[in-house]
N, C-alpha and C. Protein backbone atom coordinates (compact mmCIF):
# COMPACT_ATOMS: atom_id res chain seq x y z
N UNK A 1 -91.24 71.55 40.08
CA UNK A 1 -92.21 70.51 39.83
C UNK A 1 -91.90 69.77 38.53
N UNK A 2 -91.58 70.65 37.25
CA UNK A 2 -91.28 70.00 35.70
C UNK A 2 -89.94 68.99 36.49
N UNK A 3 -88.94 69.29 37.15
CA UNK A 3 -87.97 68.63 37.03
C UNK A 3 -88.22 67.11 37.75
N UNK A 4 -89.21 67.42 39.53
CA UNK A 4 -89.70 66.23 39.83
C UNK A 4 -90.36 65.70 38.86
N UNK A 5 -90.91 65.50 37.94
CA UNK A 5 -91.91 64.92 37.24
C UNK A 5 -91.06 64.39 36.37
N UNK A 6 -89.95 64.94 35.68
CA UNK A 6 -89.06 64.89 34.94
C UNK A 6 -88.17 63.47 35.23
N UNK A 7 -87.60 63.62 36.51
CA UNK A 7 -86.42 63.26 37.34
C UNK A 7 -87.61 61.54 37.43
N UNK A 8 -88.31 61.69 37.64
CA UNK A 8 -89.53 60.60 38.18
C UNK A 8 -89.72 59.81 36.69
N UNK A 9 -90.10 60.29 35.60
CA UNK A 9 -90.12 59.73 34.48
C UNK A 9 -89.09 58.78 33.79
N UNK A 10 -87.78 59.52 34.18
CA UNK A 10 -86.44 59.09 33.77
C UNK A 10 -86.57 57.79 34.38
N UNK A 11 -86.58 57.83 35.56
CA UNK A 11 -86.52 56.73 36.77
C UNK A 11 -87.18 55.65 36.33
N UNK A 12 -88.45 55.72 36.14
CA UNK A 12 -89.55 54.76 35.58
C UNK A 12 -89.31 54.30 34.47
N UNK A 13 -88.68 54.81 33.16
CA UNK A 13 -87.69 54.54 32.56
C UNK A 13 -86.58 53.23 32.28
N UNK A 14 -85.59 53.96 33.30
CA UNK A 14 -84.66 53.23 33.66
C UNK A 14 -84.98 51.78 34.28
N UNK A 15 -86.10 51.74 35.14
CA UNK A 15 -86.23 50.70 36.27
C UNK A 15 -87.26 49.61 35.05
N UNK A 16 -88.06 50.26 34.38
CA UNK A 16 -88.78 49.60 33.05
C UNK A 16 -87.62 48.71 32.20
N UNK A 17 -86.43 49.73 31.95
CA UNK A 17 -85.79 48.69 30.90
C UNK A 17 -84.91 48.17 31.75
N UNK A 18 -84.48 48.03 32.78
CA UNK A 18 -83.58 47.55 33.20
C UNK A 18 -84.31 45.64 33.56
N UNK A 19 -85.43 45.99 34.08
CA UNK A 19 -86.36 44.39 33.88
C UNK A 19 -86.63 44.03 32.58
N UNK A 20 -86.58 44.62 31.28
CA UNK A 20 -86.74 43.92 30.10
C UNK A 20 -85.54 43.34 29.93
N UNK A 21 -83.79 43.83 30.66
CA UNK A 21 -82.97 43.35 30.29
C UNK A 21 -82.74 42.60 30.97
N UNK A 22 -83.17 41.87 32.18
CA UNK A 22 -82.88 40.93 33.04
C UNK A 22 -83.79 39.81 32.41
N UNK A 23 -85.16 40.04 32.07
CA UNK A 23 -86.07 39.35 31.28
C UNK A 23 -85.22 38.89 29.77
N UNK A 24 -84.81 39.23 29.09
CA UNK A 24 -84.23 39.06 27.92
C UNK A 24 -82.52 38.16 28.45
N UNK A 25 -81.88 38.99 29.21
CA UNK A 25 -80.76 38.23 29.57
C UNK A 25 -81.10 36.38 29.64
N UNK A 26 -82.03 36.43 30.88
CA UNK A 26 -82.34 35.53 31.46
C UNK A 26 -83.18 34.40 30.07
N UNK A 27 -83.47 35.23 29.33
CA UNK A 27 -83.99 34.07 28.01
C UNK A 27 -82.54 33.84 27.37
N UNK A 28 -81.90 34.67 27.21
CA UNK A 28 -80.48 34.39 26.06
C UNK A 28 -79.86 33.25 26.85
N UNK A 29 -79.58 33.30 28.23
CA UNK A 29 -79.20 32.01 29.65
C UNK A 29 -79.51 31.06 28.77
N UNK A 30 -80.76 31.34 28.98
CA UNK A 30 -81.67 29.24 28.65
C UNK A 30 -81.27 29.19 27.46
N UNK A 31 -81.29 29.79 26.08
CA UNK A 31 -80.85 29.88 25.34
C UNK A 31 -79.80 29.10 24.82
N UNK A 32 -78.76 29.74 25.45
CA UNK A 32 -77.07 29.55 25.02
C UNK A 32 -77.04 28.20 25.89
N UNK A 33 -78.03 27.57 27.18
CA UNK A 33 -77.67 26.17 28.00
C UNK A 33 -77.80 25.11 27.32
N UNK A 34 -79.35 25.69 26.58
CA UNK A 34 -80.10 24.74 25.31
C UNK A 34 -78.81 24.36 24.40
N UNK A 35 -78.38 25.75 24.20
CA UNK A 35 -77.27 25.40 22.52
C UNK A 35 -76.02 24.46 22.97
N UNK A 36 -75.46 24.37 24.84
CA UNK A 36 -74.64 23.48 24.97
C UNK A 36 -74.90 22.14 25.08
N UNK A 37 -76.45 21.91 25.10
CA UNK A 37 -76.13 20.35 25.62
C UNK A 37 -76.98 19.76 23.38
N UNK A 38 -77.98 20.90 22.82
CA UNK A 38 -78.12 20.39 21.70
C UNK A 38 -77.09 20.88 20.56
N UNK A 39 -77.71 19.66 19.22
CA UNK A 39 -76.71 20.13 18.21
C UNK A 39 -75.27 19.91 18.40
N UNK A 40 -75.42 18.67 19.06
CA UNK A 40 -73.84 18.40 19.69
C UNK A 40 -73.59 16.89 19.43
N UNK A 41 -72.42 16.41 18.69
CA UNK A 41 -72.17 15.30 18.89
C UNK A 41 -71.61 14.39 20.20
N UNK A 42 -72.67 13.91 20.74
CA UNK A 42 -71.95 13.43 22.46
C UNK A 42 -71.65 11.62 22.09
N UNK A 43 -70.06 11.80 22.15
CA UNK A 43 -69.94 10.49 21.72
C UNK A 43 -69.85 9.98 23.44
N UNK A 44 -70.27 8.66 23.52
CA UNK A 44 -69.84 7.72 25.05
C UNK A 44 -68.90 7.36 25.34
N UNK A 45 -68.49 7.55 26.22
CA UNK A 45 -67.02 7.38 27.38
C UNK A 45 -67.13 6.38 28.34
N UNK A 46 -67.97 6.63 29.25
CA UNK A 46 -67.98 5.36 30.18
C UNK A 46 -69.96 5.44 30.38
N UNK A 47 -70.20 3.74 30.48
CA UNK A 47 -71.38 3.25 30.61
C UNK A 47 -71.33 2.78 32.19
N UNK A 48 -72.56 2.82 32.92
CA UNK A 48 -72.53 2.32 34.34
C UNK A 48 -71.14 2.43 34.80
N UNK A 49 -69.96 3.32 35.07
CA UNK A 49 -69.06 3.27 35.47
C UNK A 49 -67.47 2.86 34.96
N UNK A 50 -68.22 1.69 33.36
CA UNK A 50 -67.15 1.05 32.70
C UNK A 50 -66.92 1.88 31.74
N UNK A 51 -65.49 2.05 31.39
CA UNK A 51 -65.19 2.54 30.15
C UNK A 51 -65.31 1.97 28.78
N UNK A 52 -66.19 2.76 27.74
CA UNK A 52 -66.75 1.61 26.47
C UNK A 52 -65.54 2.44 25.77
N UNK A 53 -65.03 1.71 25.19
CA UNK A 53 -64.15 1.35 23.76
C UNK A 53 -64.81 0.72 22.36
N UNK A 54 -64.20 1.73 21.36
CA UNK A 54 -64.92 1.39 20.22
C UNK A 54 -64.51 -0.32 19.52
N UNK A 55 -64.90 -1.09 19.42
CA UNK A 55 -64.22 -2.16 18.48
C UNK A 55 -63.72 -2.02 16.94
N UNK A 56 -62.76 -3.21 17.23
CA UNK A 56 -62.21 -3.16 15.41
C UNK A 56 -63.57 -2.99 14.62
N UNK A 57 -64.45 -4.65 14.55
CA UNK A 57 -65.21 -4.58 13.48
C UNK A 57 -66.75 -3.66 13.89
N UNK A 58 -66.18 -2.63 14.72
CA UNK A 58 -67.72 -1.73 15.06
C UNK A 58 -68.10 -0.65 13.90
N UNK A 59 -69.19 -0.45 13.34
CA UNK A 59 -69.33 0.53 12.12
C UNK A 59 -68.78 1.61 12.52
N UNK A 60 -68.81 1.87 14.05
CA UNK A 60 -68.89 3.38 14.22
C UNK A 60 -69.19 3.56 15.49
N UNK A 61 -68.54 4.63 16.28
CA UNK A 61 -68.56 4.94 17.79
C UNK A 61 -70.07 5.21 18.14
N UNK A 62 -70.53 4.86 19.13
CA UNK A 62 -71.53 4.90 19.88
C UNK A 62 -71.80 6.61 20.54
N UNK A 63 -72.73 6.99 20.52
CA UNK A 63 -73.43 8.51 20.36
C UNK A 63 -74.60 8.73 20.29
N UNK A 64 -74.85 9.76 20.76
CA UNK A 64 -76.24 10.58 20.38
C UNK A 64 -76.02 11.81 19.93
N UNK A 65 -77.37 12.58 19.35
CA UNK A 65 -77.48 13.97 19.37
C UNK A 65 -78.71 14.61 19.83
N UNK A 66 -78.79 15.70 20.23
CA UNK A 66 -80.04 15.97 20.35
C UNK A 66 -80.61 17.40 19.94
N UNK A 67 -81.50 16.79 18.35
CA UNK A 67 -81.88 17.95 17.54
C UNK A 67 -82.68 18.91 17.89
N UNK A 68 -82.92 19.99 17.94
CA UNK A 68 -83.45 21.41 18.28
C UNK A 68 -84.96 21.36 17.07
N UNK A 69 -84.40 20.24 15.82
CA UNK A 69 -85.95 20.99 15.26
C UNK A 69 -86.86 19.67 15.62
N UNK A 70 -87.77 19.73 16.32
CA UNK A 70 -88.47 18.71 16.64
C UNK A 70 -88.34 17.91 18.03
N UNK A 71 -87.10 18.39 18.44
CA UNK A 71 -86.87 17.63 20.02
C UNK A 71 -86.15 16.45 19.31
N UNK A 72 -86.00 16.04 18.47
CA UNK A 72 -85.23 14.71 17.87
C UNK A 72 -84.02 13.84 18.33
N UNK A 73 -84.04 13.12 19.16
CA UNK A 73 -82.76 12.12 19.86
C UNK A 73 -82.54 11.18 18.69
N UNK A 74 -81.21 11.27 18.04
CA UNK A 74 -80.74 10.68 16.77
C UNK A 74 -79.26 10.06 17.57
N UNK A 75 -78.95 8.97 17.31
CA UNK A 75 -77.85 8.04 17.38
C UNK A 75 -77.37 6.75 17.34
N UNK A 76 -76.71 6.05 17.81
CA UNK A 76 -75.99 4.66 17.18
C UNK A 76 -75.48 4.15 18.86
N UNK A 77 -75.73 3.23 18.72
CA UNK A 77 -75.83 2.19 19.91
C UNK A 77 -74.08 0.80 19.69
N UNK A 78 -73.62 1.29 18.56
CA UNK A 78 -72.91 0.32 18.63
C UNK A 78 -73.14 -0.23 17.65
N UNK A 79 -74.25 -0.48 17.10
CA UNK A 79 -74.49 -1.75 16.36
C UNK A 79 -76.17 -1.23 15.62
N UNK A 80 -76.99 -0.89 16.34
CA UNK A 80 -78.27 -0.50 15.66
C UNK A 80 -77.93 1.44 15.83
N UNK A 81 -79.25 1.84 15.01
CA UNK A 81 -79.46 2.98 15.43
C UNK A 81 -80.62 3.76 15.71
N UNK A 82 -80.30 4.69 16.72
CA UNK A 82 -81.32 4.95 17.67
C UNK A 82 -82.39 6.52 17.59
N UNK A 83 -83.14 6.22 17.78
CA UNK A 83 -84.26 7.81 17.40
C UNK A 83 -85.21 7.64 18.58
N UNK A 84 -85.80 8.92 19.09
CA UNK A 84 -86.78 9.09 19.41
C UNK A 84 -86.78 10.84 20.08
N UNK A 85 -87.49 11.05 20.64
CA UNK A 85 -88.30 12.32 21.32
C UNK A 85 -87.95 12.63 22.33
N UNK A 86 -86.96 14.29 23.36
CA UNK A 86 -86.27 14.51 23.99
C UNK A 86 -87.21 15.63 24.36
N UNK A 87 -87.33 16.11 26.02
CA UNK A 87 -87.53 17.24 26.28
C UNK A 87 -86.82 17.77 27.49
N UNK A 88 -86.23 19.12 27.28
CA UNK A 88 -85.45 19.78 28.20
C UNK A 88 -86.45 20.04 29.35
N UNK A 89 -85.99 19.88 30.57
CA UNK A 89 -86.74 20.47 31.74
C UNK A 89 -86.23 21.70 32.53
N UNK A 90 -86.79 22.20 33.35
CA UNK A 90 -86.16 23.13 34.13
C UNK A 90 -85.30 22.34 35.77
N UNK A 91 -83.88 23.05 36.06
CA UNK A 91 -83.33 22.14 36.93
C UNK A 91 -82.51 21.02 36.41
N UNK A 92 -82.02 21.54 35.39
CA UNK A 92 -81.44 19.95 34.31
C UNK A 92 -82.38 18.74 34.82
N UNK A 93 -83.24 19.00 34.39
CA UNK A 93 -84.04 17.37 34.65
C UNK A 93 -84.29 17.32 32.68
N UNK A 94 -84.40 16.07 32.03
CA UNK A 94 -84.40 15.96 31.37
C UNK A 94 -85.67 14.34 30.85
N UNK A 95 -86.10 14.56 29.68
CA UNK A 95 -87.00 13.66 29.41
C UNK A 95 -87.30 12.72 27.92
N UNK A 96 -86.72 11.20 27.70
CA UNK A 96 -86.44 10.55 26.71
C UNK A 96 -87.79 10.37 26.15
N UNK A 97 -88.80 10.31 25.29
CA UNK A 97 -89.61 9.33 24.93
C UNK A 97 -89.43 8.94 23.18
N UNK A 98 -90.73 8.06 23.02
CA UNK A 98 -91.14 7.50 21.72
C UNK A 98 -89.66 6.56 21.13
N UNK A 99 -89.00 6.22 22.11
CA UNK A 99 -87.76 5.29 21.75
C UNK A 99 -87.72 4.68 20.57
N UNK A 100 -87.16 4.15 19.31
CA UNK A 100 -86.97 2.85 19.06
C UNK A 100 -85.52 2.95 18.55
N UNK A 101 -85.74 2.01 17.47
CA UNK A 101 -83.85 1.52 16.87
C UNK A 101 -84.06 0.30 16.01
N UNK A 102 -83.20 0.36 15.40
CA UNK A 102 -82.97 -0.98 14.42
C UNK A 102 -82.83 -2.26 15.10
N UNK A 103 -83.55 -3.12 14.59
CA UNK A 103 -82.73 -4.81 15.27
C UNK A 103 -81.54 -5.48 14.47
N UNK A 104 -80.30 -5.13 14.70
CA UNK A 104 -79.17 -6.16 14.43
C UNK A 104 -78.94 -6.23 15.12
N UNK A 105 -78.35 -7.62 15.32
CA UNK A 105 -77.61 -8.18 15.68
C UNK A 105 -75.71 -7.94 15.93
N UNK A 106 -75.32 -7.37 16.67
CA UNK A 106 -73.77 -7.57 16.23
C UNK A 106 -72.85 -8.56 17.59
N UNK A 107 -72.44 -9.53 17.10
CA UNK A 107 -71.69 -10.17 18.41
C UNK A 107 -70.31 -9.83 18.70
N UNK A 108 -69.54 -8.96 18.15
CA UNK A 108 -69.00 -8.25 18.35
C UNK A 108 -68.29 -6.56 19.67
N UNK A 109 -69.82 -6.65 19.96
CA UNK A 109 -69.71 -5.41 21.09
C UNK A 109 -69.23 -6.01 22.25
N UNK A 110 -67.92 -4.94 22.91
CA UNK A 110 -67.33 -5.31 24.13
C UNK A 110 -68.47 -5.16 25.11
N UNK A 111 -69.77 -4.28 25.17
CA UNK A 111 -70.89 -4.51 25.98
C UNK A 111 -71.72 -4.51 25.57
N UNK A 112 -72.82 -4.47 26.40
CA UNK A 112 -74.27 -4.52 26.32
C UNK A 112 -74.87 -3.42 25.97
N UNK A 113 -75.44 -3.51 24.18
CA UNK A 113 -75.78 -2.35 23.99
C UNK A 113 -77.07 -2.09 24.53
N UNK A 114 -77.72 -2.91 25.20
CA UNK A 114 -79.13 -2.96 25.83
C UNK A 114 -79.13 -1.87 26.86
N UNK A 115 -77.84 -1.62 27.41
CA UNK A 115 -77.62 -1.03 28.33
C UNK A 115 -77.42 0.29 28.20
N UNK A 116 -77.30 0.64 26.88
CA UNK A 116 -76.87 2.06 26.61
C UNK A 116 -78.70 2.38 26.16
N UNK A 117 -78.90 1.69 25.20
CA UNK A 117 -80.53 2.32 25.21
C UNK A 117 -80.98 2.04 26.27
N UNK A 118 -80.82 1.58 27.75
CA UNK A 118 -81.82 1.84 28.35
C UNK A 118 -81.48 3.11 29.28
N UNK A 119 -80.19 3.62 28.97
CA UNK A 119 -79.92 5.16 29.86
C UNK A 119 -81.08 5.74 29.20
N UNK A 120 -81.87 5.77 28.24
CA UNK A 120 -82.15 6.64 27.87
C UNK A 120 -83.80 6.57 28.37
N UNK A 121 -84.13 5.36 28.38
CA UNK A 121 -85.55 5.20 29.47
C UNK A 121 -85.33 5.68 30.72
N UNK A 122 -83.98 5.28 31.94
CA UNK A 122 -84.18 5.37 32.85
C UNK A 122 -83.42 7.26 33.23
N UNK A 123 -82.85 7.55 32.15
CA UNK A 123 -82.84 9.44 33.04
C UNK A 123 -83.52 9.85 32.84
N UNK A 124 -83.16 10.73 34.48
CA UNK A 124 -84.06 12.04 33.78
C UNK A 124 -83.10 13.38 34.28
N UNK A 125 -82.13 13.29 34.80
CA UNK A 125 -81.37 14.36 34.74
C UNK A 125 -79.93 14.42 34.46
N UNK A 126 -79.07 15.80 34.24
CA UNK A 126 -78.27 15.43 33.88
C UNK A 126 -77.32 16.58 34.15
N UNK A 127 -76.03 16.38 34.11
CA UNK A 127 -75.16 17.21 34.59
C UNK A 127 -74.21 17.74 33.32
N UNK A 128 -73.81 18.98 32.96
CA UNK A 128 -73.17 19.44 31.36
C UNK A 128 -72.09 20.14 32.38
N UNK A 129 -70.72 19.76 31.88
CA UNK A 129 -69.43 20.67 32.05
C UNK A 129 -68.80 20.90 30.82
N UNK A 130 -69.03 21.89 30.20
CA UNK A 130 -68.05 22.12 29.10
C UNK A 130 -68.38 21.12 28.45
N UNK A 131 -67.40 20.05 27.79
CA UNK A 131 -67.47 19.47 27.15
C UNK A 131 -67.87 17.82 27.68
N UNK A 132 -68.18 17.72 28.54
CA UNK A 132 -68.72 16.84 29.26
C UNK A 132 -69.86 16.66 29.76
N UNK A 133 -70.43 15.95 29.40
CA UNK A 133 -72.39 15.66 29.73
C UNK A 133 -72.83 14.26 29.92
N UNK A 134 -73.55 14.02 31.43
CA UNK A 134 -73.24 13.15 32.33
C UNK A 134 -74.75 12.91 32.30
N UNK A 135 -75.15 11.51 31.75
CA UNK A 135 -76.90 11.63 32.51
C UNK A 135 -76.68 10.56 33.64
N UNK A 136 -77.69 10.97 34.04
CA UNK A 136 -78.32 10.61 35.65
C UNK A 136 -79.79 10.37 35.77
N UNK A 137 -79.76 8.57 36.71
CA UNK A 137 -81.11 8.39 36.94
C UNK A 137 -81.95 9.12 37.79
N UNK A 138 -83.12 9.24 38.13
CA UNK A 138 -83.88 10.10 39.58
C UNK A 138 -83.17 10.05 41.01
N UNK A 139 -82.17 9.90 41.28
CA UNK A 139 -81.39 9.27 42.31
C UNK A 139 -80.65 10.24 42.34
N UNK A 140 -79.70 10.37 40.99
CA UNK A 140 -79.00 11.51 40.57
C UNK A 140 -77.45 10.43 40.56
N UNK A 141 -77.36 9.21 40.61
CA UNK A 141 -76.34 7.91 40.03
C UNK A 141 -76.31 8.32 38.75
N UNK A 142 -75.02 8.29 38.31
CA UNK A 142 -74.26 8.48 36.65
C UNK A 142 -75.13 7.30 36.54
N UNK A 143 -75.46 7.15 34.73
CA UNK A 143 -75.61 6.04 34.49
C UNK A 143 -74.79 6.27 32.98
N UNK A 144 -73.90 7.16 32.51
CA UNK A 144 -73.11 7.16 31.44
C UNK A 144 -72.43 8.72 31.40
N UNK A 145 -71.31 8.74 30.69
CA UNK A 145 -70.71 10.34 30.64
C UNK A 145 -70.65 9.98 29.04
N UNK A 146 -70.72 11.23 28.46
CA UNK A 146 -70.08 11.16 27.09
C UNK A 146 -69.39 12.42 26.54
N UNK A 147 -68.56 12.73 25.84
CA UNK A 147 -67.85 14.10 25.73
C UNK A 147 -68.24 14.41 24.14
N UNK A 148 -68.29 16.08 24.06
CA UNK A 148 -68.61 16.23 23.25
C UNK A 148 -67.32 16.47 21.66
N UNK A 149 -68.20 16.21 20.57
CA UNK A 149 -66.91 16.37 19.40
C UNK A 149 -67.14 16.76 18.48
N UNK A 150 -66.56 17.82 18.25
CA UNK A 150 -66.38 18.84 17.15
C UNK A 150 -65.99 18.14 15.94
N UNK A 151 -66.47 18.39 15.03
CA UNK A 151 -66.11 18.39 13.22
C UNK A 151 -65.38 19.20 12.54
């Protein structure tokens, strides 16, 4: 009887922590998915399909980031620069708000930087390979890729 009771305890045990570690695994997952797509410099590659190239007189390559303290979407459009409010969803669905950005002017840009802030109204999901992170409107149509870059 001590040993059934015994043998039964162990069990209950085992089967107890073995769900705290699937529970815990399964948070470290979201975790480490969170840490690939934030805290990352995602510079832009191709817009609607076209490949953007930086210009001579451009301050600086076109990018985002997306900060972990506050949800914070921080980046540069080309020419202005861009902030507002990001939330991760479940299902890579993803969510832009409280937009804005600087008004200059630059006549200089090979495109439409109108077009790059408005990926950021119209996704809501998005696809991460390694170093590659692709948003997508509700349709699930690219509407930009950008790769990520290390310092």
């Amino acid at each position: 009887m001590k040993n059934s009771i015994l043998n039964t305890t162990v069990l209950l045990l085992i089967f107890v922590s073995c769900g705290k570690v699937k529970n815990d695994v399964e948070s470290d997952t979201k975790k480490d998915f969170e840490k690939n797509i934030t805290e990352k410099y995602w510079k832009l590659k191709t817009l609607n399909g076209k490949e953007v190239k930086m210009e001579e007189d451009q301050e600086r390559e076109v990018y985002f980031i997306l900060k972990t303290d506050k949800n914070e979407l921080t980046g540069f459009g080309g020419c202005n620069d861009l902030m507002g409010v990001y939330e991760l969803k479940p299902n890579n669905r993803i969510e832009f708000s409280s937009r804005a950005g600087t008004l200059k002017s630059c006549p200089y840009l090979n495109y439409d930087e109108r077009e790059f802030l408005q990926v950021f109204e119209v996704a809501k999901q998005y696809d991460l390979k390694q170093d590659s992170l692709i948003l997508k409107n509700e349709l699930g149509d690219a509407l930009a890729t950008f790769e990520a870059i290390y310092f």
